[in-house]
Protein backbone atom coordinates (compact mmCIF):
# COMPACT_ATOMS: atom_id res chain seq x y z
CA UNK A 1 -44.10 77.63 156.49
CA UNK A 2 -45.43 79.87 153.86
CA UNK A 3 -42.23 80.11 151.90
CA UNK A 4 -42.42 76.45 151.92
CA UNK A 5 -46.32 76.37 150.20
CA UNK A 6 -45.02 78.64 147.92
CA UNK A 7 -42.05 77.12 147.06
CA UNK A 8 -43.95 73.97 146.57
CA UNK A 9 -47.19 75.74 144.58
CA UNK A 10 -44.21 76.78 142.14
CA UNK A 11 -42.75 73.51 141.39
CA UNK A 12 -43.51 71.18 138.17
CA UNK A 13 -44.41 68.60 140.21
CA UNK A 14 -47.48 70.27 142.29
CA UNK A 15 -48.23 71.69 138.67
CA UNK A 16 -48.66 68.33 136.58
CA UNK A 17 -50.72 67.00 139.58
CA UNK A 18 -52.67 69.83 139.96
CA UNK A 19 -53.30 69.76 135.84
CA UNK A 20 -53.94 65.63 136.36
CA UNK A 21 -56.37 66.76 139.48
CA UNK A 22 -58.35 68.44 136.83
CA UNK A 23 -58.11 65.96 134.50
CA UNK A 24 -59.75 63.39 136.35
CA UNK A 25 -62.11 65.79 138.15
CA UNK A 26 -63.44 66.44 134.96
CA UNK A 27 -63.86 62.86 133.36
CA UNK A 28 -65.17 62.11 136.72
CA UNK A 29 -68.32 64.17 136.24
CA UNK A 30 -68.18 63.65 132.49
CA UNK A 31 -68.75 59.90 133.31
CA UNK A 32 -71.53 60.74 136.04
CA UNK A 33 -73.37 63.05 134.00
CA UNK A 34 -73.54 60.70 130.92
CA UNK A 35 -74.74 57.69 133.29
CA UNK A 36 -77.01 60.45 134.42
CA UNK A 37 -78.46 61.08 131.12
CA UNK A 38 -78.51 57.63 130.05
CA UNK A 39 -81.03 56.43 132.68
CA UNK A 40 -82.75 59.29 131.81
CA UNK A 41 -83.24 59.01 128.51
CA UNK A 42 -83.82 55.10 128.82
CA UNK A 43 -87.00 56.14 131.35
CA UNK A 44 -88.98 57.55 128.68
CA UNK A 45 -87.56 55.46 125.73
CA UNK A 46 -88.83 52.20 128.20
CA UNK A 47 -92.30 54.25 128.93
CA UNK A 48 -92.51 54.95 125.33
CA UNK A 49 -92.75 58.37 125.37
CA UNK A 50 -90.86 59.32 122.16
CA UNK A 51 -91.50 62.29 120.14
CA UNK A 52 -91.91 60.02 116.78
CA UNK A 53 -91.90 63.11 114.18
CA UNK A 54 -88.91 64.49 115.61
CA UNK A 55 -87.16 61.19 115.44
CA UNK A 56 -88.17 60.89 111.66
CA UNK A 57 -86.35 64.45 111.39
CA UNK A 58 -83.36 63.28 113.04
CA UNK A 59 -82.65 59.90 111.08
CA UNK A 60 -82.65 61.82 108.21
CA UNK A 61 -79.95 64.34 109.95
CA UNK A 62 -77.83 60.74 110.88
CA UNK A 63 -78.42 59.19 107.94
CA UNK A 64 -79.27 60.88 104.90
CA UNK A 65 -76.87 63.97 105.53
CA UNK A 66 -73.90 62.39 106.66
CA UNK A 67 -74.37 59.64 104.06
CA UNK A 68 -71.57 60.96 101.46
CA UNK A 69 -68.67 61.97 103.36
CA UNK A 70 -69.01 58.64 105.40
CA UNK A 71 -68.97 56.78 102.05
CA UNK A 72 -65.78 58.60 100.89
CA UNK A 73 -63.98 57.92 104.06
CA UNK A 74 -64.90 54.84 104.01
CA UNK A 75 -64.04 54.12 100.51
CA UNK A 76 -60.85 56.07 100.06
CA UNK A 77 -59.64 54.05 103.27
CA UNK A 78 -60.29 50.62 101.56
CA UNK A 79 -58.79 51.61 98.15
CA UNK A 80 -55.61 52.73 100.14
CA UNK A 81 -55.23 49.22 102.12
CA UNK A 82 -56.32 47.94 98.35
CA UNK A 83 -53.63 49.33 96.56
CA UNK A 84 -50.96 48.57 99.33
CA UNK A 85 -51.53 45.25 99.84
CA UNK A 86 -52.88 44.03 96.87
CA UNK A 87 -50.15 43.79 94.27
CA UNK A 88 -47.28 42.24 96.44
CA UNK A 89 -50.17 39.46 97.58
CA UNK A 90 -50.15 38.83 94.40
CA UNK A 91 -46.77 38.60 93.46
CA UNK A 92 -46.29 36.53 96.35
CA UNK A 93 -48.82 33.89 94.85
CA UNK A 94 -51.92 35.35 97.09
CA UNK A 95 -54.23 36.81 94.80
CA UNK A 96 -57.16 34.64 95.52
CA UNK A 97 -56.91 36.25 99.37
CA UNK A 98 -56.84 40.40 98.24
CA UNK A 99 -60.73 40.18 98.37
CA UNK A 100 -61.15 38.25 101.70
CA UNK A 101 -58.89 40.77 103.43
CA UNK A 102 -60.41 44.02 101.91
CA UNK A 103 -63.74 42.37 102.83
CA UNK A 104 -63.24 41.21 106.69
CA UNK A 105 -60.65 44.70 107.36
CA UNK A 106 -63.82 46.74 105.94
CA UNK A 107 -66.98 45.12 107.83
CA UNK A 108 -64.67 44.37 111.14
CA UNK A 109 -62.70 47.54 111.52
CA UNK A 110 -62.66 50.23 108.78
CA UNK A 111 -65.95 50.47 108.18
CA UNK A 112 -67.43 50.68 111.61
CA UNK A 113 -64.35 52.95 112.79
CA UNK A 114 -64.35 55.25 109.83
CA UNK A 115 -67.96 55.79 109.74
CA UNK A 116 -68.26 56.52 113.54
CA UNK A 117 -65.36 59.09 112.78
CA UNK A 118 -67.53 60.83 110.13
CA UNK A 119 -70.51 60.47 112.18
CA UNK A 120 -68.88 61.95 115.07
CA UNK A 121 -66.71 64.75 113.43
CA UNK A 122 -70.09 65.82 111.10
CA UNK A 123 -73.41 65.10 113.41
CA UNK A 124 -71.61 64.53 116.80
CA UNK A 125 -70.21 68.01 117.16
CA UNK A 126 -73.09 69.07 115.40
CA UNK A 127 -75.43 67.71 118.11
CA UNK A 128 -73.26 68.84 120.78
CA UNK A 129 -72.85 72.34 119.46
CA UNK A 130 -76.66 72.76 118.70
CA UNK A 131 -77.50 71.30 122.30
CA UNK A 132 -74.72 73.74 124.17
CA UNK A 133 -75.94 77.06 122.48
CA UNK A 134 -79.05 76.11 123.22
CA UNK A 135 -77.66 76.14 126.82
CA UNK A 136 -76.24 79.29 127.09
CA UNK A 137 -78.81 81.30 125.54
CA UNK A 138 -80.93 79.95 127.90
CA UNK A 139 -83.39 78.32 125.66
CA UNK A 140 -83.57 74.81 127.91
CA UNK A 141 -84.74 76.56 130.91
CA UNK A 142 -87.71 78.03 128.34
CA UNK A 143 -88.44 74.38 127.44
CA UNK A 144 -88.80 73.58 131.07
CA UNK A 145 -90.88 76.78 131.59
CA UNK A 146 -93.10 75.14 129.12
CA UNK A 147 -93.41 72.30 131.16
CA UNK A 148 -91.22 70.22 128.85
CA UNK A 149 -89.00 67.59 129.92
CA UNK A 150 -85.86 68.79 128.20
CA UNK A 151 -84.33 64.81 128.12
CA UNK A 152 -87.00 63.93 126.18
CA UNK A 153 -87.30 66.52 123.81
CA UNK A 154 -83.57 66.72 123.17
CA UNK A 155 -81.96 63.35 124.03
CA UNK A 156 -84.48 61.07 123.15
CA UNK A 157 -85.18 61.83 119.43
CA UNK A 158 -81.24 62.23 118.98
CA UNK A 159 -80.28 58.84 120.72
CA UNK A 160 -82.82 56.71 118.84
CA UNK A 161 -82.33 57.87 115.97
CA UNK A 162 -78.27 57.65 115.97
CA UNK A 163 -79.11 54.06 117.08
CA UNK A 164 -80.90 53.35 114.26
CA UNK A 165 -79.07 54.83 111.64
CA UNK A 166 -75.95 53.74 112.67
CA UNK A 167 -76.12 50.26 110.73
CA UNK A 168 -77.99 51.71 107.55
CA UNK A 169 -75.00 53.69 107.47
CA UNK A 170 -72.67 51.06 107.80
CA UNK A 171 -73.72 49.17 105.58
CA UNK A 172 -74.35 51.18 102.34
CA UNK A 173 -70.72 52.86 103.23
CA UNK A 174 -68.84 49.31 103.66
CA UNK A 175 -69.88 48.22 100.34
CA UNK A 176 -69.02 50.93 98.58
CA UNK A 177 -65.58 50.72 100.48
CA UNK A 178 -65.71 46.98 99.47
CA UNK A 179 -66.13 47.95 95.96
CA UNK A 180 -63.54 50.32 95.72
CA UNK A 181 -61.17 47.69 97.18
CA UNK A 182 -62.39 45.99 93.89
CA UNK A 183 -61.47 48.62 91.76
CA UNK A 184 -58.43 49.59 93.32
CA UNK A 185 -56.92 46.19 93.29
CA UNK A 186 -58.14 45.31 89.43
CA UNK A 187 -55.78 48.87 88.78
CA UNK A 188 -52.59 47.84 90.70
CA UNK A 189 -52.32 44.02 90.58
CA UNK A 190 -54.66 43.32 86.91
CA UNK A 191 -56.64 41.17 89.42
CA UNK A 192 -59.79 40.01 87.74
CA UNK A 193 -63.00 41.36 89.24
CA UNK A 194 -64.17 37.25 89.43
CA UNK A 195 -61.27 36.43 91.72
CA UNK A 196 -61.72 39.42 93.89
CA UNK A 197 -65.54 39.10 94.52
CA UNK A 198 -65.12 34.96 94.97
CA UNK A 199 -62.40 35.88 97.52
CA UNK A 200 -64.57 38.17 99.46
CA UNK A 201 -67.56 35.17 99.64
CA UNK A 202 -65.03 33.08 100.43
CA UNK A 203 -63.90 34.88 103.44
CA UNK A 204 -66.92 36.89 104.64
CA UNK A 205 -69.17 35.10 106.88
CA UNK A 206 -72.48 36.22 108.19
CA UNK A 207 -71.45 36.23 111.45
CA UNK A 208 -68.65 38.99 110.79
CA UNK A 209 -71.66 41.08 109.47
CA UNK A 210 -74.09 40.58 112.73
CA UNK A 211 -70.94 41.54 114.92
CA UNK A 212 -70.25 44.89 112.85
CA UNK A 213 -74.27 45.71 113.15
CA UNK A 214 -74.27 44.86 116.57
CA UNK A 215 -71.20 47.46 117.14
CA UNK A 216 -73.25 49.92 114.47
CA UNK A 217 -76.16 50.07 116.72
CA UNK A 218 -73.65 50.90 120.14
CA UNK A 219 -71.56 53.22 118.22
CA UNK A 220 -74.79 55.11 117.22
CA UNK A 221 -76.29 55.37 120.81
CA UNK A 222 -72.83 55.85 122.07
CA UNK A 223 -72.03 58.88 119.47
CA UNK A 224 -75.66 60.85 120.57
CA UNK A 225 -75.38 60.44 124.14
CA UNK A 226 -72.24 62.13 124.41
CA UNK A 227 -72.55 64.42 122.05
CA UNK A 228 -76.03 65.35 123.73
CA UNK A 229 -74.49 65.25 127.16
CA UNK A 230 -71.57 67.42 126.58
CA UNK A 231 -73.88 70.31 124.73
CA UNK A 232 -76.26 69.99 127.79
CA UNK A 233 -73.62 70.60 130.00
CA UNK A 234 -72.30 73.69 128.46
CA UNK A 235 -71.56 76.85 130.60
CA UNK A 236 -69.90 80.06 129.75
CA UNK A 237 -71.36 81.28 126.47
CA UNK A 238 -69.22 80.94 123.24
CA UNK A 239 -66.57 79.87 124.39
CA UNK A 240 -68.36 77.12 126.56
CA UNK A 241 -70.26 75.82 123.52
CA UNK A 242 -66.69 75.43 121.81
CA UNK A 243 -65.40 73.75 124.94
CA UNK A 244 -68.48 71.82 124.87
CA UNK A 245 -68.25 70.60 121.36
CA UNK A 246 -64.50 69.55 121.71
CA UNK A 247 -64.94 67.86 124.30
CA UNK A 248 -67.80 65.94 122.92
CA UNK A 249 -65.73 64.49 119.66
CA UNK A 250 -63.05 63.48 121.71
CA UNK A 251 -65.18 61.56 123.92
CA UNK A 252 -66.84 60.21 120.85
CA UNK A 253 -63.68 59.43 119.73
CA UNK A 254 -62.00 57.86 122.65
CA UNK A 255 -65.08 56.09 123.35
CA UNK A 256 -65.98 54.04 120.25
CA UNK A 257 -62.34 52.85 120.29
CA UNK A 258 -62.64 51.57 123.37
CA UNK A 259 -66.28 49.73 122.35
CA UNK A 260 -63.97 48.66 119.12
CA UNK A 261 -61.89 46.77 121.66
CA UNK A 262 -64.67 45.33 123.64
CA UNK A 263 -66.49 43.97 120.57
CA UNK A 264 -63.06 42.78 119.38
CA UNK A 265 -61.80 40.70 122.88
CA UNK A 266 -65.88 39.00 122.76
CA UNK A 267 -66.48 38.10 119.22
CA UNK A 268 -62.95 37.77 117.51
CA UNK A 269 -60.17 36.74 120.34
């Protein structure tokens, strides 16, 4: 009987399940503790207990600071669809439509996608990583000696203002992107700026605008509640607060993709 556990302890098969056991172990309690810290977090936000000052130090973290890199992600990604697509539209007779699709693929998709990207790979993992040594070094458990709740010190200043931010963000950073588009296509095609900017009217409706703020403001709260989470969760010193901080950008990640395809089945199928 024993050769038989250990013949079957060596085999791929009792490997992979053991490595999927883990697997879903861990996203498991990943998912608990963020439903954990959500209710949390939404206690005092509801009682309005919010540390105002620190939230006003925080926006300008989401906002201000990761302002430029999301603007050249964004950008760079609309001049690329730009140049690809606008010269054979117009070739083909479709010039009047390069604006129009710049426009709707930047405030539907790109925009909201790229900037959650840059707010997740700059301010995410910085969250996350700030949170986690915090963690280790046993500095939470000094906030609670202080008779501090450490939610709403930490979470609560972090998750409004990622929320808030969010669309700011979003929308300074798609219209650059939409701009560029401009630029790019009046360089590859000799598309007049007038026809690209009457396309875009054209084509852009409000209502594409309120969807992409509505999915700014959930990719915001999304973004600092995992990020939070995943630092507060950190255990085993350095290398935890590494672990930690991976695993909160690619729950980030993973996450606003899947909102992306919520948002798109609603408003858009």
């Amino acid at each position: 009987m024993e050769l038989v556990k250990e013949y079957i302890k060596k085999s791929t098969t009792y490997k992979i399940l053991k490595i999927f056991s883990r697997l879903l172990d861990d996203f498991l309690s990943t998912v608990g503790s963020i439903t954990i810290q959500l209710f949390s977090s939404l206690k005092f936000i509801i009682k309005g207990q919010i540390d105002w000052k620190e939230v006003v130090k925080q926006s300008n973290r989401f906002g201000v600071s990761s302002l430029p890199i999301t603007i050249s992600i964004v950008s760079m990604t609309s001049i690329i669809v730009a140049m690809q697509v606008a010269g054979e539209m117009v070739k083909q007779g479709g010039g009047n439509y390069v604006g129009m699709l710049v426009a709707l693929l930047t405030i539907r998709e790109t925009g909201i996608i790229m900037s959650g990207f840059a707010i997740i790979s700059m301010i995410g993992s910085s969250l996350a990583s700030e949170i986690a040594t915090m963690r280790v070094t046993e500095q939470i458990d000094a906030i609670r000696v202080l008779n501090v709740d450490p939610i709403r010190y930490l979470f609560v200043p972090r998750i409004i203002a990622g929320t808030l931010m969010m669309p700011p963000v979003l929308i300074v950073s798609s219209a650059f992107g939409i701009l560029g588009g401009a630029v790019a296509s009046t360089i590859v095609s000799e598309l007049s700026y007038k026809a690209y900017f009457s396309s875009v009217w054209s084509g852009l409706y409000i209502y594409d605008i309120k969807v992409a703020i509505a999915k700014a403001f959930v990719y915001g709260f999304t973004i600092a509640l995992i990020s939070c989470t995943c630092g507060y969760f950190a255990k085993g010193g350095a290398k935890g607060v590494g672990q930690a901080t991976t695993k909160a950008v690619v729950w980030s990640f993973v996450t606003i993709v899947i909102w992306d395809l919520i948002f798109s089945i609603a408003f858009f199928f």
